[in-house]
N, C-alpha and C. Protein backbone atom coordinates (compact mmCIF):
# COMPACT_ATOMS: atom_id res chain seq x y z
N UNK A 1 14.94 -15.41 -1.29
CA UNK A 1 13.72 -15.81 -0.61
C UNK A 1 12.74 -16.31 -1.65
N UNK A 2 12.59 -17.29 -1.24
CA UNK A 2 10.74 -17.65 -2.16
C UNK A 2 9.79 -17.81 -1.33
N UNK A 3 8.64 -17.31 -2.33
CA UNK A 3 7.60 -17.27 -1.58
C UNK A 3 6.35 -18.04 -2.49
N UNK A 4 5.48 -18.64 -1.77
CA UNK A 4 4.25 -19.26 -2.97
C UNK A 4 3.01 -18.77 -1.66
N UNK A 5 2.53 -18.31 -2.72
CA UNK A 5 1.12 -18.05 -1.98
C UNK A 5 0.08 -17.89 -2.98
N UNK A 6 -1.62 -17.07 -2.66
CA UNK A 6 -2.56 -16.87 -3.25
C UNK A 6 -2.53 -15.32 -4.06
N UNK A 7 -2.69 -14.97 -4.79
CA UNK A 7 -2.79 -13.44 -5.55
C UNK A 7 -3.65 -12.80 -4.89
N UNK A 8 -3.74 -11.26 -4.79
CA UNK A 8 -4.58 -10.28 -3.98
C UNK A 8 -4.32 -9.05 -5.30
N UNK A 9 -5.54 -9.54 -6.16
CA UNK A 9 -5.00 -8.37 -7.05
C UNK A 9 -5.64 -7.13 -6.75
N UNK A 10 -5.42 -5.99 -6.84
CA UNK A 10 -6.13 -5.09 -6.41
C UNK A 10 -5.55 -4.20 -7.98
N UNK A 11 -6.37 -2.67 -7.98
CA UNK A 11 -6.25 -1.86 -9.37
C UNK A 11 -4.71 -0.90 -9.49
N UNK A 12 -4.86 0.35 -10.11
CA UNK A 12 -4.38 0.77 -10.38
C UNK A 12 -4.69 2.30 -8.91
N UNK A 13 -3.26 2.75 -9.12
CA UNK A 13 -2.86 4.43 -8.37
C UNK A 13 -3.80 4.01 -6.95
N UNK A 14 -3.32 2.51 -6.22
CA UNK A 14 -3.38 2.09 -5.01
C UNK A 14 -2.98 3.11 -3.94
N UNK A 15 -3.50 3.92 -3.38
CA UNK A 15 -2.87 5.10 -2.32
C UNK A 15 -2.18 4.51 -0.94
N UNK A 16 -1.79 5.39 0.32
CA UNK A 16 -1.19 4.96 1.04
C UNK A 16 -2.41 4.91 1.62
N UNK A 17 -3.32 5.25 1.31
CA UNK A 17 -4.46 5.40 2.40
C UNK A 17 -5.52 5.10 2.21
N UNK A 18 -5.42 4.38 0.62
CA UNK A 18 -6.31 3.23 0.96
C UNK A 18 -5.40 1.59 1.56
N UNK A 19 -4.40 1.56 1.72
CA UNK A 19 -3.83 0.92 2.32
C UNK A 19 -3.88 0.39 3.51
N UNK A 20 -3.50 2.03 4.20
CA UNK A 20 -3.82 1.74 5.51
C UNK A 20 -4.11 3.20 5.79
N UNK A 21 -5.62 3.29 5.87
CA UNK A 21 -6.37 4.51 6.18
C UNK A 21 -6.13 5.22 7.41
N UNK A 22 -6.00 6.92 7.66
CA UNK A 22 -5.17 7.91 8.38
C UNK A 22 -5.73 7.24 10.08
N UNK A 23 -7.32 6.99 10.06
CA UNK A 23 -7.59 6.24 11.70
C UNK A 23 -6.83 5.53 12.11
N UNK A 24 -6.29 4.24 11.26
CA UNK A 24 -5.38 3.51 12.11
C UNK A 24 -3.64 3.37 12.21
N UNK A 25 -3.29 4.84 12.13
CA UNK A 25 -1.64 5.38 12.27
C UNK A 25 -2.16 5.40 14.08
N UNK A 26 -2.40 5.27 14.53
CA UNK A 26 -2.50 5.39 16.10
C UNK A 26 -1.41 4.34 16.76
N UNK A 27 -0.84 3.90 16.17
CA UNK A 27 0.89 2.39 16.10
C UNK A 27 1.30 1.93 15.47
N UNK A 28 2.30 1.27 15.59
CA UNK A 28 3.56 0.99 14.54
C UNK A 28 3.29 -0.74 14.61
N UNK A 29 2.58 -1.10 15.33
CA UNK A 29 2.51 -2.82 15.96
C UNK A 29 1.93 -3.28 14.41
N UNK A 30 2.95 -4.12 13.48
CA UNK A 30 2.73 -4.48 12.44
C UNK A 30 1.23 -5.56 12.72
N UNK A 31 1.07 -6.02 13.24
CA UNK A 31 -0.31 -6.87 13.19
C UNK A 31 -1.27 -5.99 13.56
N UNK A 32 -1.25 -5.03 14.43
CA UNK A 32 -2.30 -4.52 14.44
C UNK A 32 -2.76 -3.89 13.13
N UNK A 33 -1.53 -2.84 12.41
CA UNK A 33 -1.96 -2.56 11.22
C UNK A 33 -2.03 -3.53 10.12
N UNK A 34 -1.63 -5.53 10.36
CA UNK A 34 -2.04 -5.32 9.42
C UNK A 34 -3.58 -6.15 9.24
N UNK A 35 -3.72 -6.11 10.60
CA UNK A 35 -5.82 -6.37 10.61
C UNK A 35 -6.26 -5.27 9.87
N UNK A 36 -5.83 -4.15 9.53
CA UNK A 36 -6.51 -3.40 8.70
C UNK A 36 -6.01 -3.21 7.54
N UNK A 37 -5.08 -3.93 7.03
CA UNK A 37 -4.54 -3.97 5.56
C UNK A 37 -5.85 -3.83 4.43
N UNK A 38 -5.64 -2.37 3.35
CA UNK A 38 -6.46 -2.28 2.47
C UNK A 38 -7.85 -1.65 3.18
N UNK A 39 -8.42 -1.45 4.23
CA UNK A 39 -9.52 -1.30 4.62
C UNK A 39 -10.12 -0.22 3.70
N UNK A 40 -8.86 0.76 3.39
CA UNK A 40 -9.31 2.28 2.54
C UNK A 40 -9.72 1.47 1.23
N UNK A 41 -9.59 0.36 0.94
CA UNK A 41 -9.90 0.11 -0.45
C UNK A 41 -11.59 -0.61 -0.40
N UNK A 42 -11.63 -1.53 0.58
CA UNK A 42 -12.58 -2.37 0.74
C UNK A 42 -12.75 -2.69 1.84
N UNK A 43 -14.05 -2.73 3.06
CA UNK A 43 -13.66 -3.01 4.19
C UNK A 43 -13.60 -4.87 4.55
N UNK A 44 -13.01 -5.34 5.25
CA UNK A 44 -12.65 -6.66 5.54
C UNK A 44 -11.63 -7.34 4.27
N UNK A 45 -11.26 -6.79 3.73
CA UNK A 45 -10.81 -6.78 2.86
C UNK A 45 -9.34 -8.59 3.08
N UNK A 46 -8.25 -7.48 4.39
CA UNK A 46 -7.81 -8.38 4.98
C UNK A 46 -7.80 -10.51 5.53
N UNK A 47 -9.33 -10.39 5.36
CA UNK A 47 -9.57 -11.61 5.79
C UNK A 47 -9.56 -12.60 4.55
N UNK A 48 -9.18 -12.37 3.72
CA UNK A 48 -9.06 -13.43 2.02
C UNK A 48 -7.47 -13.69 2.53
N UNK A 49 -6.89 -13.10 3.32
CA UNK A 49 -5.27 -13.35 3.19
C UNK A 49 -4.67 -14.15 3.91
N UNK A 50 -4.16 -14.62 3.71
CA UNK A 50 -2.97 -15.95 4.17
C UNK A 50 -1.86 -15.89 4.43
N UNK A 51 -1.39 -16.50 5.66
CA UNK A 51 0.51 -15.67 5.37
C UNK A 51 0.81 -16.36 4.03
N UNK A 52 1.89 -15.92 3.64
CA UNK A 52 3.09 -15.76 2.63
C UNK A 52 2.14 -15.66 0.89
N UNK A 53 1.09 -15.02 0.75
CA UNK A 53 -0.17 -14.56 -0.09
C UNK A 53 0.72 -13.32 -0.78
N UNK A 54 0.47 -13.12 -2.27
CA UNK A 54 0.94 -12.69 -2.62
C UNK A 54 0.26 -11.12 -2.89
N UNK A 55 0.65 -9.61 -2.83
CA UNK A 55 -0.62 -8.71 -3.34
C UNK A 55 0.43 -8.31 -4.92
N UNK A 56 -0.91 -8.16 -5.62
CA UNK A 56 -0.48 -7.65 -7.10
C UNK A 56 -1.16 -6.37 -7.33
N UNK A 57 -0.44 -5.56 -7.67
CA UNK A 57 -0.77 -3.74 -8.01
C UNK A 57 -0.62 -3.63 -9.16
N UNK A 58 -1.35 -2.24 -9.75
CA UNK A 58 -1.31 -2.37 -10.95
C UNK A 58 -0.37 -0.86 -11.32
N UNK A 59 -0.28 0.28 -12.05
CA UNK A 59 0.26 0.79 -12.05
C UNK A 59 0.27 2.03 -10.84
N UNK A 60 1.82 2.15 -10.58
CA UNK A 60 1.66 3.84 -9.50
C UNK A 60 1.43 3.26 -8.11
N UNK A 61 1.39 2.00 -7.76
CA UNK A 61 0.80 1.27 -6.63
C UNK A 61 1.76 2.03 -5.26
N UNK A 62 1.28 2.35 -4.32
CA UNK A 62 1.48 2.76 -3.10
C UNK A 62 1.74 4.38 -3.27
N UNK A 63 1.08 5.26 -4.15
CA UNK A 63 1.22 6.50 -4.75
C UNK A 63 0.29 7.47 -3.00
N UNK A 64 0.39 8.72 -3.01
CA UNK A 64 0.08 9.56 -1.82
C UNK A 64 1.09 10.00 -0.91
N UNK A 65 0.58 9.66 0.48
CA UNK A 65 1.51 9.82 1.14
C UNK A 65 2.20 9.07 1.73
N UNK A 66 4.08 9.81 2.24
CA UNK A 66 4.79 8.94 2.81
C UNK A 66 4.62 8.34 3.99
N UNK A 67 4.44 7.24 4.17
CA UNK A 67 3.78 6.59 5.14
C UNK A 67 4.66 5.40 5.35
N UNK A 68 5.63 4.91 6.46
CA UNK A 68 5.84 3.71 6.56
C UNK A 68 4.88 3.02 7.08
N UNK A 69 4.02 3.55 7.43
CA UNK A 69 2.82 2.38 8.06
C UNK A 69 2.42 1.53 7.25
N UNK A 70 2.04 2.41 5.43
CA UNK A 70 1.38 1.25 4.90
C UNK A 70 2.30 -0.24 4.30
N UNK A 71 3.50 -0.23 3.83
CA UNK A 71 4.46 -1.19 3.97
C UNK A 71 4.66 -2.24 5.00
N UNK A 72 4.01 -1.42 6.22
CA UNK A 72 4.05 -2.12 7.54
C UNK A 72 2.93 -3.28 7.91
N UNK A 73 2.02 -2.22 6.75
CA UNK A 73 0.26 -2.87 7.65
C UNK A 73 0.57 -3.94 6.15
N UNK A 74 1.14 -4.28 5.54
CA UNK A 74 1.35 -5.22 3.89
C UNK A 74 1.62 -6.14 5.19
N UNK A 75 3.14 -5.87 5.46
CA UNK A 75 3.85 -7.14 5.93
C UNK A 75 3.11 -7.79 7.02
N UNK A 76 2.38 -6.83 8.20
CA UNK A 76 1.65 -7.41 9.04
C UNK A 76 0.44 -7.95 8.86
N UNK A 77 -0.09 -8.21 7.70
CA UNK A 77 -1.30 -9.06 7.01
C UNK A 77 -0.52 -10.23 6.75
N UNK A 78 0.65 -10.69 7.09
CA UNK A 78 1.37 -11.58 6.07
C UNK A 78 1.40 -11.82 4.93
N UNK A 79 1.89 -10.92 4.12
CA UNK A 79 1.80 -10.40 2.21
C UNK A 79 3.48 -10.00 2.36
N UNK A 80 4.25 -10.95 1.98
CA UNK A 80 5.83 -10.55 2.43
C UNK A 80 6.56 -9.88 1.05
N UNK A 81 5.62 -9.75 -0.69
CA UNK A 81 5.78 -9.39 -1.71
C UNK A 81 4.77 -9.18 -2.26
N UNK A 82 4.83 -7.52 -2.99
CA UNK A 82 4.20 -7.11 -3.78
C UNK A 82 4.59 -6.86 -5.13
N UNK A 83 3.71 -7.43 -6.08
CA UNK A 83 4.32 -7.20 -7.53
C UNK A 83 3.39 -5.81 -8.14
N UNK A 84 4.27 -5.19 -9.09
CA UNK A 84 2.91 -4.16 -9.84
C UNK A 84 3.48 -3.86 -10.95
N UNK A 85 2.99 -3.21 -11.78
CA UNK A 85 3.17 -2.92 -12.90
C UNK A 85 4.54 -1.42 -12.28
N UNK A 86 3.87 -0.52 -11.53
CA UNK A 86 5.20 0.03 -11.43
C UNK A 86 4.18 0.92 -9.44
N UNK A 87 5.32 1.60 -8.72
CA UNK A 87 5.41 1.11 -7.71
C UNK A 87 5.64 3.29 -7.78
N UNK A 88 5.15 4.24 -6.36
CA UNK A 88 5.37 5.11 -6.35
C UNK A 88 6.78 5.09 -5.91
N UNK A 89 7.63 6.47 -6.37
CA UNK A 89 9.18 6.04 -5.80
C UNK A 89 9.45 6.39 -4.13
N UNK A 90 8.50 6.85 -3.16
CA UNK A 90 8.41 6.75 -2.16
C UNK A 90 7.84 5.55 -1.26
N UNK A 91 7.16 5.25 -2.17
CA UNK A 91 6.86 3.62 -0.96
C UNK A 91 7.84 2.74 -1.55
N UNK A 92 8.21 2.91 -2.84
CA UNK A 92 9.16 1.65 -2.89
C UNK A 92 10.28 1.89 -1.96
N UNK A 93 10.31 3.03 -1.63
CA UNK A 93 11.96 2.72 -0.98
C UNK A 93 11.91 2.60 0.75
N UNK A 94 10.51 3.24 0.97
CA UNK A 94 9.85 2.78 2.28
C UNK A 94 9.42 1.02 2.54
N UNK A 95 9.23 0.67 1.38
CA UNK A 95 8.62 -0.94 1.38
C UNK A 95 10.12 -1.50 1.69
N UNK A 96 10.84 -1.56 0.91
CA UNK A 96 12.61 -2.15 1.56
C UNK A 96 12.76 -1.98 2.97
N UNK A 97 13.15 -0.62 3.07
CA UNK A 97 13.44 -0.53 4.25
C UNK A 97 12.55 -1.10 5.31
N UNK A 98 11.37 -0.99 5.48
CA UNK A 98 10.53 -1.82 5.90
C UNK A 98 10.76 -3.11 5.76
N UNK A 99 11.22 -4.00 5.56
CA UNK A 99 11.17 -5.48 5.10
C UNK A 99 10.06 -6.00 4.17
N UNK A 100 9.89 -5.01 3.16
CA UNK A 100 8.82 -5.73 2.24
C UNK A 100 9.47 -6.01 0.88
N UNK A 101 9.34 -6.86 0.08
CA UNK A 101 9.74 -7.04 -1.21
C UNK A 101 8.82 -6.38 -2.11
N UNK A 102 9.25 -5.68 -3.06
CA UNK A 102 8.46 -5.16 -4.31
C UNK A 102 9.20 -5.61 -5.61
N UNK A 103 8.12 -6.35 -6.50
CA UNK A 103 8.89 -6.42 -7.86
C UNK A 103 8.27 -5.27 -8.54
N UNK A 104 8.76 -4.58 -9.61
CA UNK A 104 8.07 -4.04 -10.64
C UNK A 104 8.08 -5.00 -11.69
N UNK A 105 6.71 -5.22 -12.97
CA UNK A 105 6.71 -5.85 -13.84
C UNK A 105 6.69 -5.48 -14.71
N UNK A 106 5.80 -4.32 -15.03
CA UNK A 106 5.48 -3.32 -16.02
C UNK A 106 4.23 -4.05 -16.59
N UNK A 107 4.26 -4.42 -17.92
CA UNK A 107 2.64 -5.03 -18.71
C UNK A 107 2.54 -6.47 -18.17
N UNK A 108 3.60 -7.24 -17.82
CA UNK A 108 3.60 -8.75 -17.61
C UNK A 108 2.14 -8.79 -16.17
N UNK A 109 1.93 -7.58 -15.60
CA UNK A 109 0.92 -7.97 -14.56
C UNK A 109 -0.06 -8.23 -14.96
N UNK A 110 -0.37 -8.27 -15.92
CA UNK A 110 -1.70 -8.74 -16.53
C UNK A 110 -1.44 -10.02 -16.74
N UNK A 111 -0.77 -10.98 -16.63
CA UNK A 111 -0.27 -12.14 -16.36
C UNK A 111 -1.12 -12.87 -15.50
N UNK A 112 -1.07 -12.05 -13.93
CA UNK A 112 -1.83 -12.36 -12.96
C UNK A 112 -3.38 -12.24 -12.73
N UNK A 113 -3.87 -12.64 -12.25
CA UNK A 113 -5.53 -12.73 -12.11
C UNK A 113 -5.64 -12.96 -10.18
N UNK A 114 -6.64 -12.48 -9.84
CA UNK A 114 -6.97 -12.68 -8.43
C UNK A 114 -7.09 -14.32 -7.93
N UNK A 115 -7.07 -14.60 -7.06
CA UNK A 115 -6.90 -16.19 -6.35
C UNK A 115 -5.61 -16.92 -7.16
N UNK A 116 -5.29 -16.44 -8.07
CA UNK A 116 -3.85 -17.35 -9.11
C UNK A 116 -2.89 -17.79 -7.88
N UNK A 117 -2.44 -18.89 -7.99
CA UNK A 117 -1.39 -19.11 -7.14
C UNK A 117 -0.21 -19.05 -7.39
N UNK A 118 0.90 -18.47 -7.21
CA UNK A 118 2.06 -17.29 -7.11
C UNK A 118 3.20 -17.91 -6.67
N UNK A 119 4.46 -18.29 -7.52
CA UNK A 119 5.87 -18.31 -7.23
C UNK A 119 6.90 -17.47 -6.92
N UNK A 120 7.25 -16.98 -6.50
CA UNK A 120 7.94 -15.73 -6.41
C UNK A 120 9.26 -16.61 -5.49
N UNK A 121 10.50 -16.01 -6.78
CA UNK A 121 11.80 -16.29 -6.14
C UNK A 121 12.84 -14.82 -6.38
N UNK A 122 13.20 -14.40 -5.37
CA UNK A 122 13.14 -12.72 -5.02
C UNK A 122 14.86 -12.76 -5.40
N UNK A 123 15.64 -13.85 -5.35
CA UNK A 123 16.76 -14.07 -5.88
C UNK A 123 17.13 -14.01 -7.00
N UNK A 124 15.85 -14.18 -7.99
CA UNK A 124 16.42 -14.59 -9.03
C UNK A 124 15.44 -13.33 -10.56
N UNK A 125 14.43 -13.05 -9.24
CA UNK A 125 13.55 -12.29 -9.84
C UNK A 125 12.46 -13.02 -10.72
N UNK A 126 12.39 -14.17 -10.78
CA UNK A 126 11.48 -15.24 -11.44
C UNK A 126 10.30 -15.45 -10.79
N UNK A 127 9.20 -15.10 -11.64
CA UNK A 127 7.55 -14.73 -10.90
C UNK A 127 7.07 -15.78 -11.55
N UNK A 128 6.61 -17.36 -11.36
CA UNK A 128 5.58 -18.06 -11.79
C UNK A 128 4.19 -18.19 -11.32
N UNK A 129 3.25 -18.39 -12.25
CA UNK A 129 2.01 -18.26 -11.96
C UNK A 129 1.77 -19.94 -12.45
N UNK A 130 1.54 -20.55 -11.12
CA UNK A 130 1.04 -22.00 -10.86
C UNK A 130 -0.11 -21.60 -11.33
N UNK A 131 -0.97 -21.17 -11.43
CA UNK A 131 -2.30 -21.79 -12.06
C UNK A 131 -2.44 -21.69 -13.48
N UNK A 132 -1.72 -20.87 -14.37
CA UNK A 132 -1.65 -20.44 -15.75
C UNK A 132 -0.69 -21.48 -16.44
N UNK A 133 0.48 -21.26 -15.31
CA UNK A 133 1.80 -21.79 -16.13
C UNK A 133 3.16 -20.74 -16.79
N UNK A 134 1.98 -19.11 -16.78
CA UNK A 134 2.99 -17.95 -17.38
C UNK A 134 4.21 -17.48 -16.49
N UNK A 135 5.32 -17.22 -16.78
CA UNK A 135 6.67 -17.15 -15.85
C UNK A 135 7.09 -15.85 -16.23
N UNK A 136 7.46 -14.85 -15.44
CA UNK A 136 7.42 -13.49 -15.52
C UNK A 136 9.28 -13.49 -15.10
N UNK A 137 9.90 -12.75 -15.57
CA UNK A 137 10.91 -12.20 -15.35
C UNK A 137 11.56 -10.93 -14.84
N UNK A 138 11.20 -10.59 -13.52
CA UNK A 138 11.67 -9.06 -12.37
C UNK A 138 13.18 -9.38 -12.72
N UNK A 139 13.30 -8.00 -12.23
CA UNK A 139 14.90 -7.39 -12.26
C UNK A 139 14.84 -8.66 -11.02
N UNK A 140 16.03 -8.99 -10.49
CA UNK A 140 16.25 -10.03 -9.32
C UNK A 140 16.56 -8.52 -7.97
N UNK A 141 16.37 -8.64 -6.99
CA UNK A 141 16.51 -8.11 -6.10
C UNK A 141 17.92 -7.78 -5.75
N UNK A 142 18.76 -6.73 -5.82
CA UNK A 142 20.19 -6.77 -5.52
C UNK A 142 20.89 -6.97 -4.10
N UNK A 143 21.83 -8.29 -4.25
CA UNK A 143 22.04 -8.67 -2.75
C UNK A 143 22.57 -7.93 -1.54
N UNK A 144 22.84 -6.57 -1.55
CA UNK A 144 22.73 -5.93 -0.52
C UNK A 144 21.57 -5.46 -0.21
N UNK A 145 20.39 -5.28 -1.10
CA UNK A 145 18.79 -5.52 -0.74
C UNK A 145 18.39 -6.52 -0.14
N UNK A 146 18.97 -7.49 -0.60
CA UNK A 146 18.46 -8.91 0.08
C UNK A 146 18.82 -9.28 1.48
N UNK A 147 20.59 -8.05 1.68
CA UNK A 147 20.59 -8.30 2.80
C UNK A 147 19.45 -7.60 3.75
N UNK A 148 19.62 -6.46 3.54
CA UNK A 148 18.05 -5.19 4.01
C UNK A 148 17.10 -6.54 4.82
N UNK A 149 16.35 -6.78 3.35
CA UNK A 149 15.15 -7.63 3.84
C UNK A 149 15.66 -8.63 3.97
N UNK A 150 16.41 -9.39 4.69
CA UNK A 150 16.73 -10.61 5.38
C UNK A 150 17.06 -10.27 7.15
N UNK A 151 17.39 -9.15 6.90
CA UNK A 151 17.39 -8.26 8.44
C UNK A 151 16.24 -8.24 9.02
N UNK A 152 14.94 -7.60 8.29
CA UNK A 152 14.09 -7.41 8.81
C UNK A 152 13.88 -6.05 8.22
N UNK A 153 14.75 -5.37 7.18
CA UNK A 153 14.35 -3.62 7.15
C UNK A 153 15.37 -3.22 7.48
N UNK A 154 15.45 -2.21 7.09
CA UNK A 154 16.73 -0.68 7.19
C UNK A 154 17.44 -0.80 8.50
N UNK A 155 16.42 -0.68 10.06
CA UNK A 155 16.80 -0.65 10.90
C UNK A 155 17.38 -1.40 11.86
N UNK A 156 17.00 -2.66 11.38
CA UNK A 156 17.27 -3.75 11.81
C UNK A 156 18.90 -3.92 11.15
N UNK A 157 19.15 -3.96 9.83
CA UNK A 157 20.37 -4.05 9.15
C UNK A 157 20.82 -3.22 9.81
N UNK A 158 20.83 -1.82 10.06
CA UNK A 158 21.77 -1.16 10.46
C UNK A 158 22.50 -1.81 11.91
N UNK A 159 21.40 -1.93 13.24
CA UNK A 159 21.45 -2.21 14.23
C UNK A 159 23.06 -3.96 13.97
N UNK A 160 22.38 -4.71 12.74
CA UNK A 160 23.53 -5.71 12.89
C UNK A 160 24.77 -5.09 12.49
N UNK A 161 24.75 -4.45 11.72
CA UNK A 161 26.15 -4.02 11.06
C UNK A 161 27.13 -3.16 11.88
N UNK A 162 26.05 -2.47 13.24
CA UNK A 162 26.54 -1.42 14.37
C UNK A 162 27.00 -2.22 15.21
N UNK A 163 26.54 -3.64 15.12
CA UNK A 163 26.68 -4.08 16.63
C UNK A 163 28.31 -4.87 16.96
């Protein structure tokens, strides 16, 4: 998958809840949560975003609690990849299954800057930054991951592979 969009950089030890704050777990309806994408961080936060917009984290990003919502309320903002320096090991594996892409980068996120406009090829793991010119190198996504998020998420894959 590639994706080009705008950067959404946000800081470091990003919680689930500033993500998507405990009021709006009241559904699973990815657009509804993701009108409130980030609200715990900043309110309106959401409205800078664009589909296929990229968010950039900095270290520990999606750290708290297990929450598939907040993976949910990412994708339903239309933010289909998140890059960070490194990623809690519970949302990362909630963000997959969910249909979200996560790269880890480690120091290369300082690469990125807010509004930068963002290459991301999830195949190959190759992160360019159109406005700089700097080209980042992710592990590439492993293709039974790729199948995951080409499904739609965990459940969705399963449902094809059952059927």
């Amino acid at each position: 998958m590639k994706v080009t969009g705008t950067a959404h950089k946000v800081g470091d030890h990003i919680d689930t809840d500033a993500i998507i704050p405990a009021r709006f777990l009241v559904t699973t309806d990815a657009k509804l949560l993701g009108e409130n994408c980030m609200e715990g961080l900043e309110a309106g936060w959401v409205k800078r975003v664009k589909e296929n917009d990229v968010m950039v984290g900095g270290v520990n990003f999606g750290c708290g609690s297990s929450r598939e919502h907040a993976p949910i309320s990412i994708l339903g903002a239309g933010i289909p990849v998140v890059l960070a320096h490194s990623f809690a090991r519970i949302f990362y594996r909630n963000g997959f299954n969910m249909g979200l892409v996560l790269l880890e980068i480690g120091d290369d996120i300082d690469k990125f800057s807010d509004t930068d406009q963002i290459e991301v090829d999830t195949a190959t793991g190759t992160i360019r930054n159109l406005t700089t010119g700097a080209t980042v190198q992710a592990a590439p996504v492993p293709p039974f991951m790729q199948e995951i998020l080409n499904a739609g998420g965990l459940v969705e894959y399963a449902k094809k592979k059952l059927a």
